[in-house]
C-alpha atoms as a PDB file:
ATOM      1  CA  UNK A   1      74.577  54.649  93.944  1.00  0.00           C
ATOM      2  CA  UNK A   2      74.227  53.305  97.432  1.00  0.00           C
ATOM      3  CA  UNK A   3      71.892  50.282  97.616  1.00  0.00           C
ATOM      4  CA  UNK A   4      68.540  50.849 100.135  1.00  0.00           C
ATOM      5  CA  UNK A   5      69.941  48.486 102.925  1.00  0.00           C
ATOM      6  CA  UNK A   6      73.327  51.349 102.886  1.00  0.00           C
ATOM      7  CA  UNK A   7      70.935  54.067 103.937  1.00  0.00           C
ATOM      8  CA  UNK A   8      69.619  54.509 107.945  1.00  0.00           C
ATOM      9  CA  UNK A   9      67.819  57.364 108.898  1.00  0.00           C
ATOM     10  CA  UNK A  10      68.079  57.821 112.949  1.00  0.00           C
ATOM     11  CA  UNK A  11      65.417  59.023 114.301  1.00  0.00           C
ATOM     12  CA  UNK A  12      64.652  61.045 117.247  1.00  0.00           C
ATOM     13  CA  UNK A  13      60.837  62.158 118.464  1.00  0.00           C
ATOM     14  CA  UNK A  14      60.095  64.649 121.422  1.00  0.00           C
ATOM     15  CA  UNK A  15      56.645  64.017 122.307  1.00  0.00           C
ATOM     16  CA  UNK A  16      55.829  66.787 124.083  1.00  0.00           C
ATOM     17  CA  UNK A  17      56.923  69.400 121.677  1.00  0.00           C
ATOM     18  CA  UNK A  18      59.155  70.997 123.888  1.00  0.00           C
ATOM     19  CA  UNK A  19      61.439  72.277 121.042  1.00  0.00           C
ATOM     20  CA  UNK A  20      58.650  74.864 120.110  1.00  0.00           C
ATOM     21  CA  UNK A  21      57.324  75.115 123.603  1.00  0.00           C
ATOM     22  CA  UNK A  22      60.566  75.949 124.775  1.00  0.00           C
ATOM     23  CA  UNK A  23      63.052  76.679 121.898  1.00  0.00           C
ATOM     24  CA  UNK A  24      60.258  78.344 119.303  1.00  0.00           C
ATOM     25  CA  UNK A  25      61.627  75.336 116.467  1.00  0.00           C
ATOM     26  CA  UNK A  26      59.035  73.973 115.115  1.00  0.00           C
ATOM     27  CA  UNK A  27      59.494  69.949 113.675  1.00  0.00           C
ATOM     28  CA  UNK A  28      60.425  68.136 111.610  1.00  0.00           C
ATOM     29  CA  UNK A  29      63.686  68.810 111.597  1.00  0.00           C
ATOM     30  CA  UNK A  30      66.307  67.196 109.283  1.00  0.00           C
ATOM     31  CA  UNK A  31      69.834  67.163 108.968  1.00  0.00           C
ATOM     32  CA  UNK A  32      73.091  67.237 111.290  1.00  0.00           C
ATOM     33  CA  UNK A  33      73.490  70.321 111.546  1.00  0.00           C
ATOM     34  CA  UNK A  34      69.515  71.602 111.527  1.00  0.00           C
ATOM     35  CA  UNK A  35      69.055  69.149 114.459  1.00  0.00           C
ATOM     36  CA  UNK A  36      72.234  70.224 116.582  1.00  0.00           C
ATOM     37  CA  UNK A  37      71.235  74.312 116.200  1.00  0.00           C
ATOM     38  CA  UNK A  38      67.644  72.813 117.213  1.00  0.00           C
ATOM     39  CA  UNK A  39      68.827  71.391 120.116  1.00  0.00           C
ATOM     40  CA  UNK A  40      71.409  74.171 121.174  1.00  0.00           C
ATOM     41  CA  UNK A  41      68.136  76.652 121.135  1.00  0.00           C
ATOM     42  CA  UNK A  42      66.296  74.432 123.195  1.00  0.00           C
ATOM     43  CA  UNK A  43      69.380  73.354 125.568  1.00  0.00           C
ATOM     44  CA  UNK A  44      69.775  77.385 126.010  1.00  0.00           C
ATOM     45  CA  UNK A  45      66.194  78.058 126.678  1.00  0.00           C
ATOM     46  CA  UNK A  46      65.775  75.320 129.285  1.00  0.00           C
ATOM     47  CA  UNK A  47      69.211  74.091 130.409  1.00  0.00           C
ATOM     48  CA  UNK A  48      67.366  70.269 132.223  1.00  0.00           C
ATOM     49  CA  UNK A  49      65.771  69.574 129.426  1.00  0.00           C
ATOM     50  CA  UNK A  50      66.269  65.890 127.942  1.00  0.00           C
ATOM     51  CA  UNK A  51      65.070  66.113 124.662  1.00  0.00           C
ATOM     52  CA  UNK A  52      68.075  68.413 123.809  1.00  0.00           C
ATOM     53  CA  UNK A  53      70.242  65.496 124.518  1.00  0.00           C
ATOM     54  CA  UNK A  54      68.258  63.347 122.788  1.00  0.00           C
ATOM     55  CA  UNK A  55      69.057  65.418 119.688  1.00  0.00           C
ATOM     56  CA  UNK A  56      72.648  65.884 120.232  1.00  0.00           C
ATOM     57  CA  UNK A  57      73.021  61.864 121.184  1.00  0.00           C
ATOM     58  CA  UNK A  58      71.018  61.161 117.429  1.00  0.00           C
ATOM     59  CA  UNK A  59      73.691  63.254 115.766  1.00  0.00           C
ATOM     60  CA  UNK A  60      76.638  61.356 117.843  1.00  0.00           C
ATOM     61  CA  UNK A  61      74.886  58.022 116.951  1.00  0.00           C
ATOM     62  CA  UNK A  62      74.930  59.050 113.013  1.00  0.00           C
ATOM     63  CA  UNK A  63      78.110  60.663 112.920  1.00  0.00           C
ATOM     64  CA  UNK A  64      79.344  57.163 114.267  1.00  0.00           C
ATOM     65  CA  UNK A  65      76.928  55.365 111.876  1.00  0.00           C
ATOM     66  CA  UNK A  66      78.230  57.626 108.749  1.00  0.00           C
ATOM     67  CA  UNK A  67      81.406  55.367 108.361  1.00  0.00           C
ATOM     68  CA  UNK A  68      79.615  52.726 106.844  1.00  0.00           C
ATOM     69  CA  UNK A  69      76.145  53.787 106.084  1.00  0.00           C
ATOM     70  CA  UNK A  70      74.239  56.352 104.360  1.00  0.00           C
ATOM     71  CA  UNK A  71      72.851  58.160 107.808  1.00  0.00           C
ATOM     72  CA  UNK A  72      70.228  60.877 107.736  1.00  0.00           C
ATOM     73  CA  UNK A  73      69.349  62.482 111.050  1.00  0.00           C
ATOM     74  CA  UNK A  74      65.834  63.769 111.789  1.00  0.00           C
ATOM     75  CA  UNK A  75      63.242  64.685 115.116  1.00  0.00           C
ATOM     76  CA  UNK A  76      60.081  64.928 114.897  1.00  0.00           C
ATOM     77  CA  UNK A  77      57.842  66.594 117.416  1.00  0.00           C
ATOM     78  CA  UNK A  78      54.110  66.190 118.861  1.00  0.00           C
ATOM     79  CA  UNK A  79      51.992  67.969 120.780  1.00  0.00           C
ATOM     80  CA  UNK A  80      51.817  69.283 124.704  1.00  0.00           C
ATOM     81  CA  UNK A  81      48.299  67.855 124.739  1.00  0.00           C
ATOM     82  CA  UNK A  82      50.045  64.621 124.580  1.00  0.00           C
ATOM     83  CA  UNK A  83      48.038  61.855 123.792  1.00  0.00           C
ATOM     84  CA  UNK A  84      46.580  61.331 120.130  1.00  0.00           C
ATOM     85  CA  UNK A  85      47.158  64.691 119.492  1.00  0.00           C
ATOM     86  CA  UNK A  86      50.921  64.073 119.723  1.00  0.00           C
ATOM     87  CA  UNK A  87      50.619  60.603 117.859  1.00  0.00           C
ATOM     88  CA  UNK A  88      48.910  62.208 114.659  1.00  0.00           C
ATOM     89  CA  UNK A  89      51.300  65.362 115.085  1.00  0.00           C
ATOM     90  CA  UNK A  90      54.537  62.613 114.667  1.00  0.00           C
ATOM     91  CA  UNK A  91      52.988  60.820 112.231  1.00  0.00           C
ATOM     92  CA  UNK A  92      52.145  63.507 109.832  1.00  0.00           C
ATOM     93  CA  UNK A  93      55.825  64.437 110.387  1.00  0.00           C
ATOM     94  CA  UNK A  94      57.137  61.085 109.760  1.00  0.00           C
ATOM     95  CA  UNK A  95      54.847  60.585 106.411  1.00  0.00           C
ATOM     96  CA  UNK A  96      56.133  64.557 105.100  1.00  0.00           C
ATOM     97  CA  UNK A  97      60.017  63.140 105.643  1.00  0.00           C
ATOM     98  CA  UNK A  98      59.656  59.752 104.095  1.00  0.00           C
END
């Protein structure tokens, strides 16, 4: 078994919850291929948006990361309102994947 320091878990947030605003996926999402279908959806609903390359670039960067780590891939989203609302939003995310 993989020692703790072997693992990474790359982590991407959107904020502003565009993912469900705009792409009806609702966060956390986890997993290589779970994040890139999350960010096609949203990348086909809204073509400019740049949290759909933030996804893709988080799977790229633990794809490359795989070869000598452990990598787990995972965004979380907030909350339009922004704000605390969107803080407490990623943190209850964060604390569900951990």
């Amino acid at each position: 078994m993989a020692k703790e320091a072997n693992r990474l878990l790359v982590l991407n947030i959107d904020i502003d919850n565009d993912l469900f605003e705009k792409g009806k996926v609702r966060g956390p999402i986890i997993g290589k291929k779970n994040c890139t279908e999350a960010a096609s959806k949203l990348a086909l609903a809204d073509p400019t948006d740049s949290d759909a390359n933030a996804m893709f670039e988080a799977v790229r960067t633990a794809n490359e990361l795989s070869t000598e780590y452990i990598v787990e891939v995972a965004t979380l989203t907030g909350d339009k309102k922004l704000g605390f609302t969107a803080t407490r939003e990623i943190i209850r995310q964060l604390e569900d994947i951990i």
